[in-house]
Structure formats: C-alpha cells, structure tokens
N, C-alpha and C. Protein backbone atom coordinates (compact mmCIF):
# COMPACT_ATOMS: atom_id res chain seq x y z
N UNK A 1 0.82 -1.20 0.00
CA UNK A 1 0.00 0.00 0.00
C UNK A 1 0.87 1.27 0.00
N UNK A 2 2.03 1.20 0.75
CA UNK A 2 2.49 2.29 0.49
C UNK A 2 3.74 2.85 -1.00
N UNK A 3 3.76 1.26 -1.49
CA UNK A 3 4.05 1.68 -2.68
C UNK A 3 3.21 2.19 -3.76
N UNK A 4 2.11 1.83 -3.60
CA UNK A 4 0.83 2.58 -4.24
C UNK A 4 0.79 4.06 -4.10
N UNK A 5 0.52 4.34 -2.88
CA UNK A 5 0.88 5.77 -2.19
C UNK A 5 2.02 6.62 -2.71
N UNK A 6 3.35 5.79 -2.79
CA UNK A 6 4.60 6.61 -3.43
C UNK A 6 4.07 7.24 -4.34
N UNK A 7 3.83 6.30 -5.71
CA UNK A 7 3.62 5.86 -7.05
C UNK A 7 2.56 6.81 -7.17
N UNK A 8 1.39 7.41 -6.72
CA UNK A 8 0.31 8.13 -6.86
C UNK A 8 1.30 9.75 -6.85
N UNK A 9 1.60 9.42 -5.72
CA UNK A 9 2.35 10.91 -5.36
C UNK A 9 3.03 11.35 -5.91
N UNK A 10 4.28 10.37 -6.81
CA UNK A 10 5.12 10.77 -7.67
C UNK A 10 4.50 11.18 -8.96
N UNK A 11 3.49 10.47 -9.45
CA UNK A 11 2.87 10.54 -10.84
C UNK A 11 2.27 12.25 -10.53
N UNK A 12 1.27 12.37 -9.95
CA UNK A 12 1.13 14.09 -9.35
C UNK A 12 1.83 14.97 -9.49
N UNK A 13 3.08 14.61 -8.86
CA UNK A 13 3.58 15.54 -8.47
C UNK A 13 4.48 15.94 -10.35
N UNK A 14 4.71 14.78 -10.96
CA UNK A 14 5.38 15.07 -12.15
C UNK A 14 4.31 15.77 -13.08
N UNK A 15 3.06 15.48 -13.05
CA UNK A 15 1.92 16.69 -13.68
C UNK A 15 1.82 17.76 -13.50
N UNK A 16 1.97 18.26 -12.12
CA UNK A 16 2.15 19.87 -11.59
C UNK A 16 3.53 20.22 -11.91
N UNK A 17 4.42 19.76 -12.37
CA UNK A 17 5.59 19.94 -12.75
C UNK A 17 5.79 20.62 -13.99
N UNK A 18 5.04 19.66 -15.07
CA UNK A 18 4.93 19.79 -16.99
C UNK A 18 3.88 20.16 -17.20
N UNK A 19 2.61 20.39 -16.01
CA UNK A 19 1.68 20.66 -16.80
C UNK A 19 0.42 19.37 -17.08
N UNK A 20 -0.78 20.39 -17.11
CA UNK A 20 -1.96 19.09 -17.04
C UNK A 20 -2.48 18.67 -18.66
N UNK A 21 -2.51 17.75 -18.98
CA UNK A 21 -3.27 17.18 -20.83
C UNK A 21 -2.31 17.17 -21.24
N UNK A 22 -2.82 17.17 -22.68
CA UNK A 22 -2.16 16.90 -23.96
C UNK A 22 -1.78 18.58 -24.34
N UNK A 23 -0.69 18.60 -25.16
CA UNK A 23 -0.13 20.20 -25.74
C UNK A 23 -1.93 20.43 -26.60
N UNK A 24 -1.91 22.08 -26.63
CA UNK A 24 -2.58 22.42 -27.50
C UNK A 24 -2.00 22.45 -29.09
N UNK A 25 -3.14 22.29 -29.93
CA UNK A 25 -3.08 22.05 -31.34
C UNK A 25 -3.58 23.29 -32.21
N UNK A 26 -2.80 23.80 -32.84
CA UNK A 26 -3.54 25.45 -33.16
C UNK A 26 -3.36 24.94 -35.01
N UNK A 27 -4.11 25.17 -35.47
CA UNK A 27 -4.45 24.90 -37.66
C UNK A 27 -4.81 26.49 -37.46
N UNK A 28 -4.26 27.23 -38.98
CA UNK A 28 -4.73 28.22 -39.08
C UNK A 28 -4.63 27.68 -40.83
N UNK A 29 -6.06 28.17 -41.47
CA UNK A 29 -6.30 28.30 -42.57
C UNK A 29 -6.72 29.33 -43.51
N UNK A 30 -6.15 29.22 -44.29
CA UNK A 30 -6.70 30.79 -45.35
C UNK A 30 -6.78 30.30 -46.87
N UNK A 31 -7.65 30.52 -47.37
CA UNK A 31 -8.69 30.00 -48.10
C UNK A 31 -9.28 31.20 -49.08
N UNK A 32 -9.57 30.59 -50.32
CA UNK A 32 -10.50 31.75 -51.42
C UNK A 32 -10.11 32.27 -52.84
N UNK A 33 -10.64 32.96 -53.03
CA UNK A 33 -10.30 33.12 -54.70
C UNK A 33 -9.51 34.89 -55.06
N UNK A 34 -8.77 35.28 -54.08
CA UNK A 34 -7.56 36.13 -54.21
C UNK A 34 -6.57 35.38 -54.69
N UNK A 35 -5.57 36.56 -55.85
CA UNK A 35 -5.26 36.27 -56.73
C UNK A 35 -3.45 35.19 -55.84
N UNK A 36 -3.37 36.06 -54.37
CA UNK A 36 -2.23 35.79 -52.96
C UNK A 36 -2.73 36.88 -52.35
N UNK A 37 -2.18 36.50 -51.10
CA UNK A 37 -2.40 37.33 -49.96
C UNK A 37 -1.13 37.34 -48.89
N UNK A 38 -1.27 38.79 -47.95
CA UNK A 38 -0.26 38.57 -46.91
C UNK A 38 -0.74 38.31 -45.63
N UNK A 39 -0.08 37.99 -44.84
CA UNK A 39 -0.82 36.90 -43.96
C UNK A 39 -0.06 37.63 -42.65
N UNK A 40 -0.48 37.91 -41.70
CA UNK A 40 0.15 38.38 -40.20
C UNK A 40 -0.41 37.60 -39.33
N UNK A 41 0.40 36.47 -38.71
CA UNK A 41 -0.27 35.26 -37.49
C UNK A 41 0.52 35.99 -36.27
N UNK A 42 0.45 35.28 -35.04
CA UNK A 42 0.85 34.68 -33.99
C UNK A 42 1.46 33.24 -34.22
N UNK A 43 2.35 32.90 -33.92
CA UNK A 43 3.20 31.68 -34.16
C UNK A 43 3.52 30.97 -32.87
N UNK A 44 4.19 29.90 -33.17
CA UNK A 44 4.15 28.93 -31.81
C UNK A 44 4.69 29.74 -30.46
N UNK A 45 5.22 30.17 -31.15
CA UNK A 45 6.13 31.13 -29.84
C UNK A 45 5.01 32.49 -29.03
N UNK A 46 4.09 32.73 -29.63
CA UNK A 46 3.51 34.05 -29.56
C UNK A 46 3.97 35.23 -30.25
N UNK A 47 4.86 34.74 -30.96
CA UNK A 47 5.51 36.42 -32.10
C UNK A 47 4.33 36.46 -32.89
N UNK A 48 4.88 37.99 -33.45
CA UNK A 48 4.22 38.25 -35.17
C UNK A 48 4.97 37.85 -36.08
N UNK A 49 4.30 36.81 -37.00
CA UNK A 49 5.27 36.42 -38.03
C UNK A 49 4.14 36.89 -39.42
N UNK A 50 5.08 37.44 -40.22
CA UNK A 50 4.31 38.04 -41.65
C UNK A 50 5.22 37.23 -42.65
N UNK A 51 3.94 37.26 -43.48
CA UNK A 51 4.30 36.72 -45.20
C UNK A 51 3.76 37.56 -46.07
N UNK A 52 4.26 37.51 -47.12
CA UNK A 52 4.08 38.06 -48.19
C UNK A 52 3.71 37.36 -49.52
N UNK A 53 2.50 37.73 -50.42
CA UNK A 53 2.03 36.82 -51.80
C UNK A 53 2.14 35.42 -51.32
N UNK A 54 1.46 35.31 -50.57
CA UNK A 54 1.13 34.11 -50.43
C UNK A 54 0.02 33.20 -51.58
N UNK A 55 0.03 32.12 -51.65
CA UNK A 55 -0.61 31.53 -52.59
C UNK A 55 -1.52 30.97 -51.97
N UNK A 56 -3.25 30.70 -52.49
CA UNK A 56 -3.88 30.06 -51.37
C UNK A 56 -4.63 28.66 -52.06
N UNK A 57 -4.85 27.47 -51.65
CA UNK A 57 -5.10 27.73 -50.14
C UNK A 57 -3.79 27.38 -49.66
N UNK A 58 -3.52 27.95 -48.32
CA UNK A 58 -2.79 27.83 -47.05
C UNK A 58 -2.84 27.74 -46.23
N UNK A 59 -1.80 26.62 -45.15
CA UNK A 59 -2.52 26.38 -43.65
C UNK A 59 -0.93 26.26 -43.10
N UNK A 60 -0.75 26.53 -41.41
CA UNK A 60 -0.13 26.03 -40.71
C UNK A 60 -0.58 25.43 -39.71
N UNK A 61 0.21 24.37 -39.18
CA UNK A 61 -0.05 23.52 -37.67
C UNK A 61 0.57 23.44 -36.82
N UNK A 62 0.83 24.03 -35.57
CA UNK A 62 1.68 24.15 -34.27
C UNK A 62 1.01 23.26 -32.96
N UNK A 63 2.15 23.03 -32.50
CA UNK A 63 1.68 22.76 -30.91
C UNK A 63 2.22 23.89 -30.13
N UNK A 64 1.17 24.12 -29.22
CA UNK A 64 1.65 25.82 -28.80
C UNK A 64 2.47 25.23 -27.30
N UNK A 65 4.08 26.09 -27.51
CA UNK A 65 4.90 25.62 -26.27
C UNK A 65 4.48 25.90 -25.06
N UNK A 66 4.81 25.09 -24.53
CA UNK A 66 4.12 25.08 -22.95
C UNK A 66 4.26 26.42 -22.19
N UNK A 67 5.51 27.26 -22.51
CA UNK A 67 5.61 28.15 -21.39
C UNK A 67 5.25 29.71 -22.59
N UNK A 68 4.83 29.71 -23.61
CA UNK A 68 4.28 30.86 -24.42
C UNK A 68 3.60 31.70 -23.48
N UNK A 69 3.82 32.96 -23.86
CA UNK A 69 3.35 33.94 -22.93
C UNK A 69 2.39 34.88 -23.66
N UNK A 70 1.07 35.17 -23.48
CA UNK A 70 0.43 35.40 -24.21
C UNK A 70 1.24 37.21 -24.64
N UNK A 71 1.56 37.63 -25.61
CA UNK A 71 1.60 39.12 -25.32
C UNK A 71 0.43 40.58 -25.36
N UNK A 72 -0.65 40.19 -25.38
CA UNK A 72 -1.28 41.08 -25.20
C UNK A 72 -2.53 40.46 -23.60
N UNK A 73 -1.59 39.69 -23.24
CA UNK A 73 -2.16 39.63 -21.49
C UNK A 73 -1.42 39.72 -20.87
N UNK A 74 -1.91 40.83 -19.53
CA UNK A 74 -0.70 41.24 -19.03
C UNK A 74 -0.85 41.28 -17.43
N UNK A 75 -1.80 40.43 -17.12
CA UNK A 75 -2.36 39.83 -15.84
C UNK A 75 -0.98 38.99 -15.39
N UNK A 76 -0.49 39.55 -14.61
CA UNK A 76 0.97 38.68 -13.77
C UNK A 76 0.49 37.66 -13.26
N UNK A 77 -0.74 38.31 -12.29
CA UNK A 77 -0.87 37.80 -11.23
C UNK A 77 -1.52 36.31 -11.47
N UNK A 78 -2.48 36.29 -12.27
CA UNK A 78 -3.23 35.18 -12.75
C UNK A 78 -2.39 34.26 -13.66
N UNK A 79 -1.91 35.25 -14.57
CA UNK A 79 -1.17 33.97 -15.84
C UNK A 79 0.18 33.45 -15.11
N UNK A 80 -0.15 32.24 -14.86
CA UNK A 80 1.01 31.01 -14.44
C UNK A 80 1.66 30.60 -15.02
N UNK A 81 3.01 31.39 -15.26
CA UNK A 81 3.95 30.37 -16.61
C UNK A 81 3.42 30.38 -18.20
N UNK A 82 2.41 31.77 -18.25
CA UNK A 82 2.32 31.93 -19.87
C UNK A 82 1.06 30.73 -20.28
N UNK A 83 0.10 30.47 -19.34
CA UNK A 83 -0.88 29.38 -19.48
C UNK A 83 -2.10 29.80 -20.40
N UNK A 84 -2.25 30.94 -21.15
CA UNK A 84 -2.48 31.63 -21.89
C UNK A 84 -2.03 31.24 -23.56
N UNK A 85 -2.83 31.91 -24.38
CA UNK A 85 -2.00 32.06 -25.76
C UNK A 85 -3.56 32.72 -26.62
N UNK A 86 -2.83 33.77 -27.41
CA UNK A 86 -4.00 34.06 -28.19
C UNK A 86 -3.37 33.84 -29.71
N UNK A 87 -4.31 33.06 -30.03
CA UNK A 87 -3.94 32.49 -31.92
C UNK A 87 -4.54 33.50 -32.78
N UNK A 88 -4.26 34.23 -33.40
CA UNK A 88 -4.58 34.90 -34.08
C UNK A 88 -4.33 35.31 -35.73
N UNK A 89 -4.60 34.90 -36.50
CA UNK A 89 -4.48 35.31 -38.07
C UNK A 89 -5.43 36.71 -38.92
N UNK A 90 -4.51 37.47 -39.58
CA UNK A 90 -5.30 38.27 -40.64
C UNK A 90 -4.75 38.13 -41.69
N UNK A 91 -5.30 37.63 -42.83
CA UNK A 91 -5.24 37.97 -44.72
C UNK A 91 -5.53 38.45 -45.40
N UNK A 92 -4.85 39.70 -45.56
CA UNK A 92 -5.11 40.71 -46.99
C UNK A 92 -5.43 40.62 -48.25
N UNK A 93 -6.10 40.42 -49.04
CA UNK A 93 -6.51 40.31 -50.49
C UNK A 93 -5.33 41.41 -51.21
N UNK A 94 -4.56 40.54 -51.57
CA UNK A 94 -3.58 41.54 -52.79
C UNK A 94 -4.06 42.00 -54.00
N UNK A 95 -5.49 41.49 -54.27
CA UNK A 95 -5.63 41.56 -55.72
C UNK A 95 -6.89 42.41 -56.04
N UNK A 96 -7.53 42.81 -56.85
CA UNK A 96 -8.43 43.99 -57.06
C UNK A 96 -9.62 42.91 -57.32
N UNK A 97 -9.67 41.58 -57.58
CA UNK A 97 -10.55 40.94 -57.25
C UNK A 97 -10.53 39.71 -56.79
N UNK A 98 -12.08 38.76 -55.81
CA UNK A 98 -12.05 37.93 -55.25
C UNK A 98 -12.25 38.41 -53.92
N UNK A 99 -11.90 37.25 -53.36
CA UNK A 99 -12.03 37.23 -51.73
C UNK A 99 -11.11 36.24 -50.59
N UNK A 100 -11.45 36.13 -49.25
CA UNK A 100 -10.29 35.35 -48.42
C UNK A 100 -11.29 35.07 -47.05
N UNK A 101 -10.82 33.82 -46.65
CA UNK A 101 -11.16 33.26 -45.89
C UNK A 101 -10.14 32.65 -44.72
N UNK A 102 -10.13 33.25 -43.47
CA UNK A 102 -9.21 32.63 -42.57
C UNK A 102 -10.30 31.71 -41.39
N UNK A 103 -9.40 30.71 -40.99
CA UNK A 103 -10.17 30.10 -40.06
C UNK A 103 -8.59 29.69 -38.93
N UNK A 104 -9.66 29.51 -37.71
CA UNK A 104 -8.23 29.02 -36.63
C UNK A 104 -9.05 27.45 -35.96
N UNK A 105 -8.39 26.96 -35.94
CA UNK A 105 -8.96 25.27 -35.15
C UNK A 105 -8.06 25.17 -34.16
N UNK A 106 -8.58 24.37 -32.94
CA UNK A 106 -7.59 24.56 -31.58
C UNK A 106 -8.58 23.19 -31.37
N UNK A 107 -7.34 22.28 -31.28
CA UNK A 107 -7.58 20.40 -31.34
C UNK A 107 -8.43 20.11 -32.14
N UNK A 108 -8.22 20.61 -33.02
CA UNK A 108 -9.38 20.03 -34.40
C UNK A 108 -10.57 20.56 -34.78
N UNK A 109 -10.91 21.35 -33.71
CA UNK A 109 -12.38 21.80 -33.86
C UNK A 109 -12.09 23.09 -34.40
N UNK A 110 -13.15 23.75 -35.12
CA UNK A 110 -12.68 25.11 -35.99
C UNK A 110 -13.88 25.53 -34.83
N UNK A 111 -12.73 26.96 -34.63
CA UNK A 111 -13.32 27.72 -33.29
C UNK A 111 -13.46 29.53 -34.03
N UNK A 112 -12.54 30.01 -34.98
CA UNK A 112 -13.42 30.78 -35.14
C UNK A 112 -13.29 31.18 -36.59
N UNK A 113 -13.86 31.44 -37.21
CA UNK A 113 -13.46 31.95 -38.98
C UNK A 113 -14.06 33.83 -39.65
N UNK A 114 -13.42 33.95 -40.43
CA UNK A 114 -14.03 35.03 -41.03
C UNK A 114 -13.86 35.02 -42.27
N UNK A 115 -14.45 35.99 -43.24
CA UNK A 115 -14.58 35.75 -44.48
C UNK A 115 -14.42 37.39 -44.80
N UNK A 116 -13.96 37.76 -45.87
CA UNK A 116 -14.14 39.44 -46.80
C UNK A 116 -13.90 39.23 -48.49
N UNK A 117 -14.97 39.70 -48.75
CA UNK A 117 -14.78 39.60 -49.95
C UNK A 117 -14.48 41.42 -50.89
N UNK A 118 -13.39 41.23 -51.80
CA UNK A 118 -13.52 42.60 -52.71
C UNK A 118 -11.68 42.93 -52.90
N UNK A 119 -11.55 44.19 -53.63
CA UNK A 119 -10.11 44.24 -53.59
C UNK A 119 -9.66 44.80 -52.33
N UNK A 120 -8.03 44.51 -51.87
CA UNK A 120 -7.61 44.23 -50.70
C UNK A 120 -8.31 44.92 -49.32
N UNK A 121 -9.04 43.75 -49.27
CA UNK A 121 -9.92 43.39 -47.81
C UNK A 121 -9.33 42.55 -47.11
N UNK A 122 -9.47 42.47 -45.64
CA UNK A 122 -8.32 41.78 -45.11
C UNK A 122 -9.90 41.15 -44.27
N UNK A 123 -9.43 39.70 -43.99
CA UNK A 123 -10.14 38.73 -43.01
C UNK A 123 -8.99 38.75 -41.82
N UNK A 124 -9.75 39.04 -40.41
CA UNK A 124 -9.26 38.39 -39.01
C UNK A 124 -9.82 37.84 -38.02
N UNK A 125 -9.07 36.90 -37.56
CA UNK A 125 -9.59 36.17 -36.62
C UNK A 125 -8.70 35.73 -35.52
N UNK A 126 -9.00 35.53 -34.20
CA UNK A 126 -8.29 35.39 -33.17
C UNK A 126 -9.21 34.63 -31.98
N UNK A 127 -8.67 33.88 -31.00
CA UNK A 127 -9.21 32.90 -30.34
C UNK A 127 -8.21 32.56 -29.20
N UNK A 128 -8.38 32.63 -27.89
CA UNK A 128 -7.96 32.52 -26.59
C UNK A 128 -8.14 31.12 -26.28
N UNK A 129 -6.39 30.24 -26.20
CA UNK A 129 -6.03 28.78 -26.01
C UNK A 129 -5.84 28.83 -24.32
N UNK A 130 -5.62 27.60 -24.00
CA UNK A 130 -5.12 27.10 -22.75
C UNK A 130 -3.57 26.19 -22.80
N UNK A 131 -3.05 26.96 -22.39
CA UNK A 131 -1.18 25.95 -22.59
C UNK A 131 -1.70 25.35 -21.55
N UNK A 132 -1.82 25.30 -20.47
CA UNK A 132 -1.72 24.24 -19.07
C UNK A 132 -2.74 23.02 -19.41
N UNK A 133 -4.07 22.97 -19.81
CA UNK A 133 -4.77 22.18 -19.90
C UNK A 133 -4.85 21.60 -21.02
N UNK A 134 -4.68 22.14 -22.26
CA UNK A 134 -4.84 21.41 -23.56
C UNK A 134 -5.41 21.93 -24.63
N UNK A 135 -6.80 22.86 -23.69
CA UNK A 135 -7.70 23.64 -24.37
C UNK A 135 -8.65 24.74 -24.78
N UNK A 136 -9.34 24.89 -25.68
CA UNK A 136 -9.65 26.27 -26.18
C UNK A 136 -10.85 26.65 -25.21
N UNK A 137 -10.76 28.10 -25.08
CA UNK A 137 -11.59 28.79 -24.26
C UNK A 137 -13.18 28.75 -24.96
C-alpha cells in the first residue's frame, strides 16, 4: 500500500511539474479566390510572423509551447507560466478581385473563422487557447 501511495504521489507531483493534458493544437487556414495574400499570425512562440504573396489555399499547424506567454495579457498575477495564448491570423486580399477566408482550429475543432470579400480586404480572426490544460476557451 504504500508503494501505491509513493507511485500516486510521484505521478502528481510530475503533472504539476509539466503541466496538465495533452499540448494544445492550433491549424490556421486561409482560403479563397484572391489572386495571394499577406498573412500576419501569432506563431508557436507568440511572435508576429508576416508573409508576403502568399498563394492560397494555405494552412499552418503548431503545438503551442508550454511556457508561451500570451503578449497582449498582461495579468501577472493570474497567468502562471504563460498558461495563456492568443492564436490569431489576418489575410489581406492583394488583388483587385475575389475574396479570403481565414479560419483558426484549436484540437481540431474550428473555433473561429471570417470571411471578406472585394479588392484588398483583409479577413481576421483570433481565439484565446489554454497551454496548461490542452484547451480552447
């Protein structure tokens, strides 16, 4: 019994350590009949990463790192180790016609999308993850 007891305690205690679940899963898609587009995300890390003439369709897939710090939350007191993350994508229509479609999925499920159609119209979308638990708000 009290190796049971160890064995419970140790397994615990290595969860509050790394963290509770599975990593979060962030898909960002952009989609439509622009001719390319430029694209401004949030990336695994929480930076701004930009592209340019992009060709569509286009998608990326991250697991968002455990200790990412959201940067536009700025709650000390609450955010534990960056347990936060906001995914966020916008796509510009480069072209004088058509349209664009971004979507963000967080573990598979598509959580939020937008659509603009016309010459350069930009689609955005953004959606508040959970690093500690696994999942989307």
């Amino acid at each position: 019994m009290k190796n049971y007891f160890f064995t419970l305690c140790l397994v615990l205690l290595c969860l509050l350590m790394v963290g509770c679940g599975p990593p979060t899963k962030i898909r960002y898609e952009v989609v439509g009949t622009a001719p390319s587009v430029n694209i401004t995300m949030h990336n695994s890390q929480g930076n701004i990463e930009q592209l340019s003439n992009v060709s569509l369709p286009w998608f990326k897939e991250f697991d968002i790192e455990k200790y990412t710090r959201d940067p536009n939350y700025d709650d000390i007191e609450n955010d534990i180790k960056g347990s936060s993350y906001t995914a966020y994508i916008s796509a510009q229509n480069n072209g004088d016609l058509g349209g664009v479609s971004v979507r963000i999925y967080c573990n598979g499920k598509e959580r939020q999308t937008a659509t603009s159609i016309g010459a350069r119209v930009s689609a955005t979308a953004s959606e508040v993850a959970s690093i500690r638990y696994g999942q989307c708000n």
